[in-house]
Protein backbone atom coordinates (compact mmCIF):
# COMPACT_ATOMS: atom_id res chain seq x y z
CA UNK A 1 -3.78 -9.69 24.03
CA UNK A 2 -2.85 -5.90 22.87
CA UNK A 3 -2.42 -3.54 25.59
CA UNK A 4 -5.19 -0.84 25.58
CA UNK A 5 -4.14 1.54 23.19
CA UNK A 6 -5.67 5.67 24.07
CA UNK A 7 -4.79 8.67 21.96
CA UNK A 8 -4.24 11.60 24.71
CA UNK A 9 -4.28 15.50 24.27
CA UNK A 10 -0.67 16.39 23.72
CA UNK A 11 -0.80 18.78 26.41
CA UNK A 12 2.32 21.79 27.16
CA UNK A 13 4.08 19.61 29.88
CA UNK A 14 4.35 17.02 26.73
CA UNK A 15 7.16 19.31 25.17
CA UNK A 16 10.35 16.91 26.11
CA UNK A 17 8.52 13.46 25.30
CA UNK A 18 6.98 14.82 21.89
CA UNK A 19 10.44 16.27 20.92
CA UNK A 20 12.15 12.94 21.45
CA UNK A 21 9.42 10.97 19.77
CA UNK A 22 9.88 13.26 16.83
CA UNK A 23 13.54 12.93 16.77
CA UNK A 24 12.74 9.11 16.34
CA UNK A 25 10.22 10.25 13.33
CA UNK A 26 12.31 12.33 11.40
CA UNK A 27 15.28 9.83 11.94
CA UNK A 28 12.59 7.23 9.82
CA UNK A 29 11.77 9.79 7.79
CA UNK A 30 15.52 10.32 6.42
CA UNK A 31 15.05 6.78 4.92
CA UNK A 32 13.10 7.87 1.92
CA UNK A 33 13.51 11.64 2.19
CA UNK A 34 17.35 11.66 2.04
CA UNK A 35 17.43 14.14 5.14
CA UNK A 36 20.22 14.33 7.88
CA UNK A 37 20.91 15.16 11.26
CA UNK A 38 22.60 18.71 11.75
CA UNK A 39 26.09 19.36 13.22
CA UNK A 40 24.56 18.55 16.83
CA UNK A 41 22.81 15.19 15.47
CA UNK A 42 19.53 16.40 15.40
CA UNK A 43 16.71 16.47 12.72
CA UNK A 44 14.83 19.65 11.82
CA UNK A 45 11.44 20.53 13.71
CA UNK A 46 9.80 21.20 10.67
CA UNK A 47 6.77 21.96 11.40
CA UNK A 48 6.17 20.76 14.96
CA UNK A 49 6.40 24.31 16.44
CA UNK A 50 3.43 25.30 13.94
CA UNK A 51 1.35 22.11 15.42
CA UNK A 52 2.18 23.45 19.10
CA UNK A 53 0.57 27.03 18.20
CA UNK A 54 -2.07 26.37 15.32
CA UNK A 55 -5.98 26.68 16.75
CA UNK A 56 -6.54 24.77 13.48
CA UNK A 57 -4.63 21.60 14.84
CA UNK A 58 -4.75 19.25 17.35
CA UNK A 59 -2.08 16.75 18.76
CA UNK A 60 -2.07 13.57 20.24
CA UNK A 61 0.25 11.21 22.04
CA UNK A 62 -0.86 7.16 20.85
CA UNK A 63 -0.21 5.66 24.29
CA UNK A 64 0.05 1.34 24.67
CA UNK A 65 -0.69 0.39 28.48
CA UNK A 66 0.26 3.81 29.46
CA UNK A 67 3.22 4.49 27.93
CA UNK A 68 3.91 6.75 24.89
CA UNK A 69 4.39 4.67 21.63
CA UNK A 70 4.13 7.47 18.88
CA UNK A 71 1.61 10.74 18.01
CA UNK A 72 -0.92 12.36 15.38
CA UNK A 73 -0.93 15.56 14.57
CA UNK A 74 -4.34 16.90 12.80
CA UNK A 75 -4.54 19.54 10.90
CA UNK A 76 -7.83 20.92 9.67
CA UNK A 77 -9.93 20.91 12.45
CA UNK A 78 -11.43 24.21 12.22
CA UNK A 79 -11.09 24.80 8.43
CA UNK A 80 -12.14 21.89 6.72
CA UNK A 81 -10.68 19.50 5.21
CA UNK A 82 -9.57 17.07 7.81
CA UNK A 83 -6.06 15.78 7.30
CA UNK A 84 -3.69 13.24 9.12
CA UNK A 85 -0.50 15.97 9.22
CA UNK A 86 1.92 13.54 10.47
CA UNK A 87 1.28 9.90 12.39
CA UNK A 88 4.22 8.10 14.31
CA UNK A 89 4.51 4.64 16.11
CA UNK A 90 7.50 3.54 16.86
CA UNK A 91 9.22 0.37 15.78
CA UNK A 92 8.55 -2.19 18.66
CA UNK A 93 4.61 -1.49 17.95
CA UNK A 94 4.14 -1.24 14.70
CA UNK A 95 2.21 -4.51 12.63
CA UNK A 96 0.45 -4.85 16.15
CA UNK A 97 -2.39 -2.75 15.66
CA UNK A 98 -1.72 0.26 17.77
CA UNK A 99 -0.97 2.47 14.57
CA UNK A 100 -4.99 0.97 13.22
CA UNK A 101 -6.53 1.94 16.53
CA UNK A 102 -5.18 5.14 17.08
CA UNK A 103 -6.02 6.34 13.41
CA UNK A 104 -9.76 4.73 14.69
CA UNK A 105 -9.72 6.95 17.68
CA UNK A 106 -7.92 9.98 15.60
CA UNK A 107 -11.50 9.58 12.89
CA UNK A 108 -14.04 8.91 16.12
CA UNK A 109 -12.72 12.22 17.61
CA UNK A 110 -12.84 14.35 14.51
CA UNK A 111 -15.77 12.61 12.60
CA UNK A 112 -16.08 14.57 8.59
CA UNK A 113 -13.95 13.53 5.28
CA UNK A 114 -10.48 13.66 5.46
CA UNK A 115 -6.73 13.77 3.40
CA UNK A 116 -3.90 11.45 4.10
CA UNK A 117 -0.67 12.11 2.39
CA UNK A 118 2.06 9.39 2.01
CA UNK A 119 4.97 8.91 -0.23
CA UNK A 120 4.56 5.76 -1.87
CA UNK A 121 9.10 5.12 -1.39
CA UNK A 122 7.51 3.93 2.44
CA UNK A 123 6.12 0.63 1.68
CA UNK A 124 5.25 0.06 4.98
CA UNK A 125 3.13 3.42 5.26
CA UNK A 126 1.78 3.38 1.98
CA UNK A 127 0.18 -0.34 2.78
CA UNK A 128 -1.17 0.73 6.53
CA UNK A 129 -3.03 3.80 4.74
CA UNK A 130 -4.49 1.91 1.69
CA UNK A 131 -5.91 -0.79 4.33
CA UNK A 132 -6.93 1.38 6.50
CA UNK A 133 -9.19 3.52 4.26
CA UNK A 134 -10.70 0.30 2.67
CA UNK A 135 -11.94 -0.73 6.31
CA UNK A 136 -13.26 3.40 6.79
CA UNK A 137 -14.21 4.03 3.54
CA UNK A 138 -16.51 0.97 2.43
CA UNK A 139 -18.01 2.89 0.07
CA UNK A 140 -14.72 3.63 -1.40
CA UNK A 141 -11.71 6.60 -1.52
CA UNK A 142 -9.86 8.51 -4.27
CA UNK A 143 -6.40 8.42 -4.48
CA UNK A 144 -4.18 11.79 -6.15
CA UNK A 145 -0.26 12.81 -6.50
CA UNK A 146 0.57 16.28 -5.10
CA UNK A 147 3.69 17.65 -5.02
CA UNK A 148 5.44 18.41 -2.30
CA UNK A 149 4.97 22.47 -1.96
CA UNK A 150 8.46 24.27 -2.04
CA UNK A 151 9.89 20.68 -2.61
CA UNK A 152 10.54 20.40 -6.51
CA UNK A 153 13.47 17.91 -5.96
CA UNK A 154 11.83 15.39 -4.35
CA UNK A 155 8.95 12.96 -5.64
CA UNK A 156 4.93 13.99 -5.39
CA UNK A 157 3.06 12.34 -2.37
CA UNK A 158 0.18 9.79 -2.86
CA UNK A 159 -2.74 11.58 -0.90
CA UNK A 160 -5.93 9.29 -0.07
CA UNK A 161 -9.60 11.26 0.23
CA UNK A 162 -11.56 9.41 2.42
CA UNK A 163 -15.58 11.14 1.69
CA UNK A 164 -17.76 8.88 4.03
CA UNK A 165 -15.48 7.41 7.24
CA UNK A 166 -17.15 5.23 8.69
CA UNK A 167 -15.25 4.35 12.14
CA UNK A 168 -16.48 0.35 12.41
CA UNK A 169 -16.69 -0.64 16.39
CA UNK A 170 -13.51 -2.77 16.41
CA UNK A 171 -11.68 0.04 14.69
CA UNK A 172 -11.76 2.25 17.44
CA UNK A 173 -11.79 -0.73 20.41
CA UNK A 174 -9.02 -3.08 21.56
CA UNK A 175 -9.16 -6.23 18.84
CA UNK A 176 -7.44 -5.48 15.94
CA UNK A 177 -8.75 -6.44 12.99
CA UNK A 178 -5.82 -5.81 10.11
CA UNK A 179 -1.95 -5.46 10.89
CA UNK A 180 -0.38 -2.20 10.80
């Protein structure tokens, strides 16, 4: 049985925790972007600080039994549209479920259309999206390439446009229904 998985409020006393989890992120992240620790072994921030500080986003910490186990950052929550700005679950949870019913919660709390971007070199995210918008999006989704703004040398992003999310019960309760 999956420990009940709750997507929290990243709230200021968060800082340390959310730092380290996005340490682990970024370090996952180097796999298909090519990016590397600086002189004190640390990724970039990128834009985490602008996450902290935006009224237009929101954070949350993806919590398993209690304990932290990844975060979603939204972006778009008071100018439309509605997008998934990063998502994180780290290793030891991931193909569990946790990832499917914190992205259930993320939809239930913001309820409209929303963007996902991906980059289709991270098979493992590129499959958890496309599965998850089939089980949101019965009606169907659109799929488009963007490239990366600022970000010539590296390839365009696969972004999914979910119109009519549809949040099914299980998606947003404890029994998973697809593998993350």
């Amino acid at each position: 049985m999956l420990n009940p998985v709750t997507l929290r409020s990243i709230l200021p006393d968060d800082k340390s925790l959310v730092d380290r989890l996005w340490q682990l992120y970024r370090h996952d992240l180097s796999e298909f972007r090519g990016s590397l620790p600086d002189d004190v072994g640390l990724f970039t921030l990128g834009r985490l600080p602008t996450y902290r500080t935006d009224p237009n986003s929101s954070g949350y910490l993806i919590c398993q039994g209690g304990r932290p186990v990844g975060f979603a950052f939204v972006s778009g929550v008071e100018i439309r549209p509605l997008r998934v700005a990063e998502f994180f679950v780290v290793r030891a949870v991931r193909r569990s479920g946790v990832g499917r019913l914190a992205a259930g919660q993320l939809f239930s709390r913001h309820p409209g259309s929303w963007e996902i971007a991906f980059q289709e070199e991270n098979p493992g995210a590129a499959r958890f999206w496309r599965r998850l918008a089939v089980e949101v999006c019965p009606k169907g989704h659109r799929e488009e390439r963007r490239a990366v703004p600022g970000k010539p040398h590296i390839p365009a992003d696969t972004w999914l446009l979910l119109d009519d999310v549809e949040v099914p019960d299980h998606a947003a309760s404890q029994a998973p229904s697809i593998r993350d």
